[in-house]
Structures are given as structure tokens and as C-alpha cells.
Protein backbone atom coordinates (compact mmCIF):
# COMPACT_ATOMS: atom_id res chain seq x y z
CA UNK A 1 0.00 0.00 0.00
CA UNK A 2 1.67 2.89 -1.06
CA UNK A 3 5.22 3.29 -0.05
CA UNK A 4 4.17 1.56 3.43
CA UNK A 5 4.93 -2.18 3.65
CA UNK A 6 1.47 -4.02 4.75
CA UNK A 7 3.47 -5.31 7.61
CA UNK A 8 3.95 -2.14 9.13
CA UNK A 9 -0.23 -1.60 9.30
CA UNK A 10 -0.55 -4.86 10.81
CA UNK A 11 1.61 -4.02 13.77
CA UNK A 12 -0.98 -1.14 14.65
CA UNK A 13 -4.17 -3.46 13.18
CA UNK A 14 -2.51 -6.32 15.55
CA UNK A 15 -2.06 -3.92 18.78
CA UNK A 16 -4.04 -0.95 18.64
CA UNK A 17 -7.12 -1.18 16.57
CA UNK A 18 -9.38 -0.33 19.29
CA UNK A 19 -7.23 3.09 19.39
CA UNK A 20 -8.42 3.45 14.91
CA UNK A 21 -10.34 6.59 15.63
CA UNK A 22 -7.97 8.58 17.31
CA UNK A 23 -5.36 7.00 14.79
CA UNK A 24 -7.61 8.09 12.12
CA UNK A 25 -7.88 12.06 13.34
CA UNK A 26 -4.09 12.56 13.47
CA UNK A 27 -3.06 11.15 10.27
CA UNK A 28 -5.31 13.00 8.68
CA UNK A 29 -5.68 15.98 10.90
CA UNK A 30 -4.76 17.73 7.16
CA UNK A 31 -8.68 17.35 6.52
CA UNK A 32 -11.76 19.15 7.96
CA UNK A 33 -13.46 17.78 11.08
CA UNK A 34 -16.36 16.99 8.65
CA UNK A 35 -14.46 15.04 6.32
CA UNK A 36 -12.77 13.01 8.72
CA UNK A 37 -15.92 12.46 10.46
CA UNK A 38 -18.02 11.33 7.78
CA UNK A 39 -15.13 8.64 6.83
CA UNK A 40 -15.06 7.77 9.93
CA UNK A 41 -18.64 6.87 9.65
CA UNK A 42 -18.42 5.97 6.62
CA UNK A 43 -16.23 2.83 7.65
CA UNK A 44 -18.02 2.26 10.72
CA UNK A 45 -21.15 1.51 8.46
CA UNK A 46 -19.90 -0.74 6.03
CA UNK A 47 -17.87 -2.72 8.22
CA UNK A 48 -19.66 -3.08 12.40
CA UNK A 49 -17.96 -3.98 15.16
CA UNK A 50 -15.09 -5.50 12.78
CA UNK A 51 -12.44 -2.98 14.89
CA UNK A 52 -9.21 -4.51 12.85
CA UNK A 53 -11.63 -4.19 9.40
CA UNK A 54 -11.65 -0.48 10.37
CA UNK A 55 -8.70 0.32 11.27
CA UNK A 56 -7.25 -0.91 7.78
CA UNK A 57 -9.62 0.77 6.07
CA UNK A 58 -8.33 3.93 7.90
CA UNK A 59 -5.04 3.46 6.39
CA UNK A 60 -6.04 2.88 2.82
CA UNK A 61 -7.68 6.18 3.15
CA UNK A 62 -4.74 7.77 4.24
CA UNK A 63 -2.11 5.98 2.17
CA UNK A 64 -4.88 7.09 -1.03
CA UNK A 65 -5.54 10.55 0.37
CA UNK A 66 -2.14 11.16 1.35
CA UNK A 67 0.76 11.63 -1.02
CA UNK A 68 3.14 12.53 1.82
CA UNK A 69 1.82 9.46 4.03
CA UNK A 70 5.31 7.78 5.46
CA UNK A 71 6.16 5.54 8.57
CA UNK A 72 7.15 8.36 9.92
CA UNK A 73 4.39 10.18 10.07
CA UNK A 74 2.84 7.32 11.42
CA UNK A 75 5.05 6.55 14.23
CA UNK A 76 4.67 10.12 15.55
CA UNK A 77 0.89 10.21 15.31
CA UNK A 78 1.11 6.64 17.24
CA UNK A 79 3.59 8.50 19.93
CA UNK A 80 1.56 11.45 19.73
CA UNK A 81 -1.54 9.32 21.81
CA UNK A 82 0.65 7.14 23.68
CA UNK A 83 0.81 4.15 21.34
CA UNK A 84 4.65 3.98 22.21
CA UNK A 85 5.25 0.29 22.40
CA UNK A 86 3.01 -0.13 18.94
CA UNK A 87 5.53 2.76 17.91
CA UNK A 88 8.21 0.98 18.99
CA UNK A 89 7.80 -2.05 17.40
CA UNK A 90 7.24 -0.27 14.21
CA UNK A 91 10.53 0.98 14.45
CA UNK A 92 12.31 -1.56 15.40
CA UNK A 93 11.13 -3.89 12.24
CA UNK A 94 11.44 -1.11 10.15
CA UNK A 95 15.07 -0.38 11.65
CA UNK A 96 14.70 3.39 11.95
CA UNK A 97 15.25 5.36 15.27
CA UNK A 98 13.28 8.64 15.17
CA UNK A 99 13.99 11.53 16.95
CA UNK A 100 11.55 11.80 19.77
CA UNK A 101 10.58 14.55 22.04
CA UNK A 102 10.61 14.10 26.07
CA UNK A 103 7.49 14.03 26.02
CA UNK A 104 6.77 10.90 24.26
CA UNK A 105 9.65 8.88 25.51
């Protein structure tokens, strides 16, 4: 998908799905509040309580929507709420250290 590797998704689908929403808002925090919203819904709709359905779904809209979408990006959004381990683990398969504020250490 895109320039992301599949396996990189599946370590967030795989240990943070429930988290897809709030995933969702800072990846594409580039869109309005309604736009992200109604995809949001949008997903919700066509695929109920399937949480890891969702959060995939979340990503192809990014990775689509997105031309700047990188692991990067990713890992700080994921650091950004907390999701440091998921972060983490991302990193470590991918074999890149990124700089990280205090704050999310």
C-alpha cells in the first residue's frame, strides 16, 4: 500500500485497533473535522464492530488521500496518543530510530 509495507499496518491493526479513531484524526488531521468524520462513519457503516476491518480501512484512506503518508508520520501520530510500544515495534522492524521529544519517551 503505497510506499508503506502491509506489515507495518498490521503491527498497529494487531495492537491498537481499538485506538483506529484517534489513529484516524491525526493522520489526517490535514482534513476538515467533517471530512474526517463522515469517513469515519463511513467505515463504521460498512464494516460493524469488525475494529481490525476499520482500522485498515483507515489506512487505505490515508495511504490514497495522502501523497506525503510515510512511517514516519505514522510513528509520531502513534507516539503522539501514547501508542509507544506499537511505535516501537514499528521501528524496530522497520530499523529506523526517530527523533523523539521528552514528552513521548
Amino acid at each position: 500500500m503505497g510506499d508503506i509495507d502491509q506489515d507495518v499496518f498490521d503491527i498497529v491493526i494487531n495492537n491498537s485497533a481499538a485506538k483506529w479513531k484517534e489513529i484516524a484524526r491525526r493522520l489526517l488531521k490535514g482534513k476538515s473535522v467533517t471530512e474526517i468524520k463522515n469517513e469515519i462513519d463511513d467505515i463504521e457503516e460498512k464494516s460493524p464492530g469488525k475494529i481490525k476491518v476499520q482500522c485498515q480501512k483507515i489506512f487505505e484512506f490515508w495511504v490514497e488521500n495522502d501523497k506525503n503518508a510515510t512511517v514516519t508520520k505514522l510513528v509520531d501520530a502513534l507516539r503522539k496518543l501514547g501508542l509507544n510500544l506499537t511505535a516501537s515495534k514499528i521501528e524496530e522492524m522497520q530499523g529506523i530510530a526517530l527523533s523523539r521529544s521528552p514528552h513521548s519517551r
